[in-house]
Protein backbone atom coordinates (compact mmCIF):
# COMPACT_ATOMS: atom_id res chain seq x y z
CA UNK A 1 -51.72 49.22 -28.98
CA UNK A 2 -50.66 50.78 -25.47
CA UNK A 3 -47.32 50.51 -24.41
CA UNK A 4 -46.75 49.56 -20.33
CA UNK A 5 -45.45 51.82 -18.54
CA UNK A 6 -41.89 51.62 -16.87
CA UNK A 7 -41.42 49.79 -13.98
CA UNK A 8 -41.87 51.79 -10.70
CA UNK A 9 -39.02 52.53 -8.14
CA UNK A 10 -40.84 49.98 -6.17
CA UNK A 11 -39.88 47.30 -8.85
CA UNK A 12 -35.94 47.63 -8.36
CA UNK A 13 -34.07 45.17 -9.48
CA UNK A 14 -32.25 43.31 -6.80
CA UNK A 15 -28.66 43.37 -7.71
CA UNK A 16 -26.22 40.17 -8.37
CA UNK A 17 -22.57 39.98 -6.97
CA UNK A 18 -20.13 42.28 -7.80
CA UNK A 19 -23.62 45.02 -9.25
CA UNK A 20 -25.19 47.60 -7.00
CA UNK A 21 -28.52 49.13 -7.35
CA UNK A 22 -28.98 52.68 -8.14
CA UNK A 23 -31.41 53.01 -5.70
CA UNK A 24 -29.00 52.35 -2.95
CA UNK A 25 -27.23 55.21 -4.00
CA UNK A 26 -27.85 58.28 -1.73
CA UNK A 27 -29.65 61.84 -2.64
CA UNK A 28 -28.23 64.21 -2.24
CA UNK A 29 -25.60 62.46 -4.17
CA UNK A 30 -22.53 60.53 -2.77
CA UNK A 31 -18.76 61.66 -4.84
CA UNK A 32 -16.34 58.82 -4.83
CA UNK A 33 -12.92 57.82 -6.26
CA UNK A 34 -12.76 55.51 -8.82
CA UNK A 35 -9.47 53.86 -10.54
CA UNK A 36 -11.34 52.00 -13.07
CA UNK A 37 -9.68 52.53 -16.74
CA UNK A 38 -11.84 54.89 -18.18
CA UNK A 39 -11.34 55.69 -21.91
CA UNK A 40 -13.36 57.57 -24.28
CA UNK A 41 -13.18 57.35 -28.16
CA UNK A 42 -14.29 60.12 -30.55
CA UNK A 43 -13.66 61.65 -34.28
CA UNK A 44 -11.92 58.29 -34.74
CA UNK A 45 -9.88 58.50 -31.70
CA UNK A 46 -9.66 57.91 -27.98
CA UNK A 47 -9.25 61.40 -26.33
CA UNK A 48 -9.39 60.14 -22.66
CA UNK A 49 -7.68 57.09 -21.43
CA UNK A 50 -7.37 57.41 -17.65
CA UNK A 51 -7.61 55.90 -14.49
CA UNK A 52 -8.17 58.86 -12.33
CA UNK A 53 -11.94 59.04 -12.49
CA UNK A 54 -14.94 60.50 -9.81
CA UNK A 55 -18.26 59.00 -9.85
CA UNK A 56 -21.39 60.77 -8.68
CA UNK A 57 -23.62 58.51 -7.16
CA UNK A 58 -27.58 59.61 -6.94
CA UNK A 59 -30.80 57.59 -6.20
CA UNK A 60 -32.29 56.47 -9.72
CA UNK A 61 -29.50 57.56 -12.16
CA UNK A 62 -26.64 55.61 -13.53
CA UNK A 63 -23.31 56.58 -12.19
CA UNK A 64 -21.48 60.16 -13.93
CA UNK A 65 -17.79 59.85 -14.49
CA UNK A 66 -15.99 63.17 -13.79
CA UNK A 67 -13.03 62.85 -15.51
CA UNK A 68 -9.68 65.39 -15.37
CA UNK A 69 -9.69 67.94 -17.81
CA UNK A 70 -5.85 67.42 -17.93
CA UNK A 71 -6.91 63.55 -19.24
CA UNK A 72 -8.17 64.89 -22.24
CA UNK A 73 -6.11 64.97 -25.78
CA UNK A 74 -5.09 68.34 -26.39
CA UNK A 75 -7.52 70.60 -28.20
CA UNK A 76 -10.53 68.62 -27.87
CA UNK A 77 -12.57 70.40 -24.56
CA UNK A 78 -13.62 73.60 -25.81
CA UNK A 79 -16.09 75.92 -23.95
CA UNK A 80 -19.59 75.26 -25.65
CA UNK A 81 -21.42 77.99 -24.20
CA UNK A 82 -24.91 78.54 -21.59
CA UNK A 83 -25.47 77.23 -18.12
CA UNK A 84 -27.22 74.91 -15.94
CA UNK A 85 -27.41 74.53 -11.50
CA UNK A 86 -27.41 71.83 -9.84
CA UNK A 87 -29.39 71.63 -6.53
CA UNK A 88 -26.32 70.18 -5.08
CA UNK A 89 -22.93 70.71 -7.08
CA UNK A 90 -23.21 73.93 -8.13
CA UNK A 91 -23.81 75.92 -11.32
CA UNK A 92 -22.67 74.02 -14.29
CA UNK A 93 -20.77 75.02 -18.07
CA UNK A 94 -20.79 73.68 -20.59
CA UNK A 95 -18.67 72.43 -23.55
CA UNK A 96 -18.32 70.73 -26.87
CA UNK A 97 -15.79 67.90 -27.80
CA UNK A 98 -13.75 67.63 -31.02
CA UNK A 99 -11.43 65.78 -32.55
CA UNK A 100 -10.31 65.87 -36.23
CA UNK A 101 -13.40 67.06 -38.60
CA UNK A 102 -15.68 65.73 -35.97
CA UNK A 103 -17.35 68.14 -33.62
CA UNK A 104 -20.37 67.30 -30.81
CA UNK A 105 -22.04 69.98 -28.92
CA UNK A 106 -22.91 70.35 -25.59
CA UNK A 107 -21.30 67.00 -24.85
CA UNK A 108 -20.31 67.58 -21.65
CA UNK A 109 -20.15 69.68 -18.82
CA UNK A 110 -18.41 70.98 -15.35
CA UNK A 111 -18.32 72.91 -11.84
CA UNK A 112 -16.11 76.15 -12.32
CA UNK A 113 -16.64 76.60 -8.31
CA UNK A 114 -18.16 73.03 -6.65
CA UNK A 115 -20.69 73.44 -3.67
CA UNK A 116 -19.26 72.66 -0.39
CA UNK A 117 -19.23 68.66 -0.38
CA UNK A 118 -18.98 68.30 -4.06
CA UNK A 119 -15.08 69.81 -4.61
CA UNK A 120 -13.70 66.96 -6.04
CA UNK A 121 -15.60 67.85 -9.22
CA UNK A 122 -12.88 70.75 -9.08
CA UNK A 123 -11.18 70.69 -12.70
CA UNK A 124 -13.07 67.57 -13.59
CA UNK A 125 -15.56 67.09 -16.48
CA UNK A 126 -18.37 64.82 -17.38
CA UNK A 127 -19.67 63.41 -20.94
CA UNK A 128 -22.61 62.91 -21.88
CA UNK A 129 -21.59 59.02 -23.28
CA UNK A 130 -24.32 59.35 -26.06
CA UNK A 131 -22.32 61.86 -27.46
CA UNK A 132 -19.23 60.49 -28.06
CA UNK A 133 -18.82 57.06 -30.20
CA UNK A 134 -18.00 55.21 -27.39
CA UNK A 135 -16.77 55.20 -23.88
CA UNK A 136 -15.70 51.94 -21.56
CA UNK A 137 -15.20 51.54 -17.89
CA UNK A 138 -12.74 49.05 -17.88
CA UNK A 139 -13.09 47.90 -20.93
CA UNK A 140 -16.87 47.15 -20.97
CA UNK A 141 -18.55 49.06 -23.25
CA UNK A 142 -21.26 51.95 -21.57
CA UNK A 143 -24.61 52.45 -22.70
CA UNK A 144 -26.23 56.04 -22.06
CA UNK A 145 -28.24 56.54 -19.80
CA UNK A 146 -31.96 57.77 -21.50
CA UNK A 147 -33.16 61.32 -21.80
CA UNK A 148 -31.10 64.38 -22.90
CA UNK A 149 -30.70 66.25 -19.49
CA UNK A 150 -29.07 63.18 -17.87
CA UNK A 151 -25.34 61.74 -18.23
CA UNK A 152 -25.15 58.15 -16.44
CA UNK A 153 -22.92 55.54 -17.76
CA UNK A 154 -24.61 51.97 -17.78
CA UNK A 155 -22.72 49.15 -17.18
CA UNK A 156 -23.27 45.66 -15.78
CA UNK A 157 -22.18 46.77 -12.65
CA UNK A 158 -25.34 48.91 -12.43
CA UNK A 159 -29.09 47.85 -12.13
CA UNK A 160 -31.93 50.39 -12.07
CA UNK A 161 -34.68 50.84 -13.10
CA UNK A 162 -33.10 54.22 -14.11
CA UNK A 163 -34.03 57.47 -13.80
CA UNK A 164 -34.92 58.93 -17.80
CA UNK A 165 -37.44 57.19 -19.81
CA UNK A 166 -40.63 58.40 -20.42
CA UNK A 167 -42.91 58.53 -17.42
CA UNK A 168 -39.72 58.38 -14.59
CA UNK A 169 -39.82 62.19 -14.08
CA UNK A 170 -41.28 62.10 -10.82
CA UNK A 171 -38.74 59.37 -9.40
């Protein structure tokens, strides 16, 4: 049996109080300060617990938290290794996360030198959520956002569709 497609942009969801749509957000993206409690748990652990988050905002996708690198425990950024550009922030590294025995590569990434508009990414880094065994935004549990290239933290906050599953690549 065939499986239905996704919906199409043109099926947003209209969003309840207190929730905004991801396809209100802006593109090229929109960078904005967030002081929601942001922790992130991994090898058993949390290794970020702060409330000095960014979030990058951009049409279809899930919100990315860009969190201090000083946030993290001690020990558990280390450079991972190749390279990515974004059409907007810049050219993107790499790097893996560990914690105890446990090790995840490629879980996150940041902007040595942010594009003009995008500097408050400066010394910040995002996480790919799937890659970690959990993270919250104020204590509400995130689900990943779907497809390996992308990083968006799902929340109730957030309606889409999003950006990710099969057949959205031309949103």
């Amino acid at each position: 049996m065939r499986s239905l497609p996704p919906p199409l942009p043109s099926q947003r969801i209209v969003p309840g109080p207190g929730q905004e749509s991801v396809w209100d957000y802006p593109r090229p993206p929109r960078v904005e300060a967030s002081s929601e409690r942001v922790t992130v748990r991994f090898g058993g652990r949390v290794v970020v617990d702060t409330t000095d988050a960014v979030r990058v905002l951009e049409t279809s996708h899930p919100p990315v938290y860009y969190l201090p690198r000083a946030a993290f425990a001690p020990g558990t950024l280390v450079e991972g290794g190749g390279a990515s550009r974004c059409e907007f922030k810049g050219d993107a590294r790499y790097v893996d996360l560990r914690a105890g025995s446990a090790g995840a590569a490629h879980a996150g990434w940041y902007y040595p030198e942010p594009w003009p508009g995008y500097e408050a990414l400066a010394g910040r880094v995002a996480l790919y959520p799937g890659a970690t065994e959990g993270c919250e935004v104020d204590g509400e549990p995130v689900t990943p956002q779907v497809g390996g290239f992308y990083g968006g933290w799902i929340t109730a906050r957030v309606v889409g569709p999003f950006k990710g599953a099969p057949g959205t690549l031309g949103w």
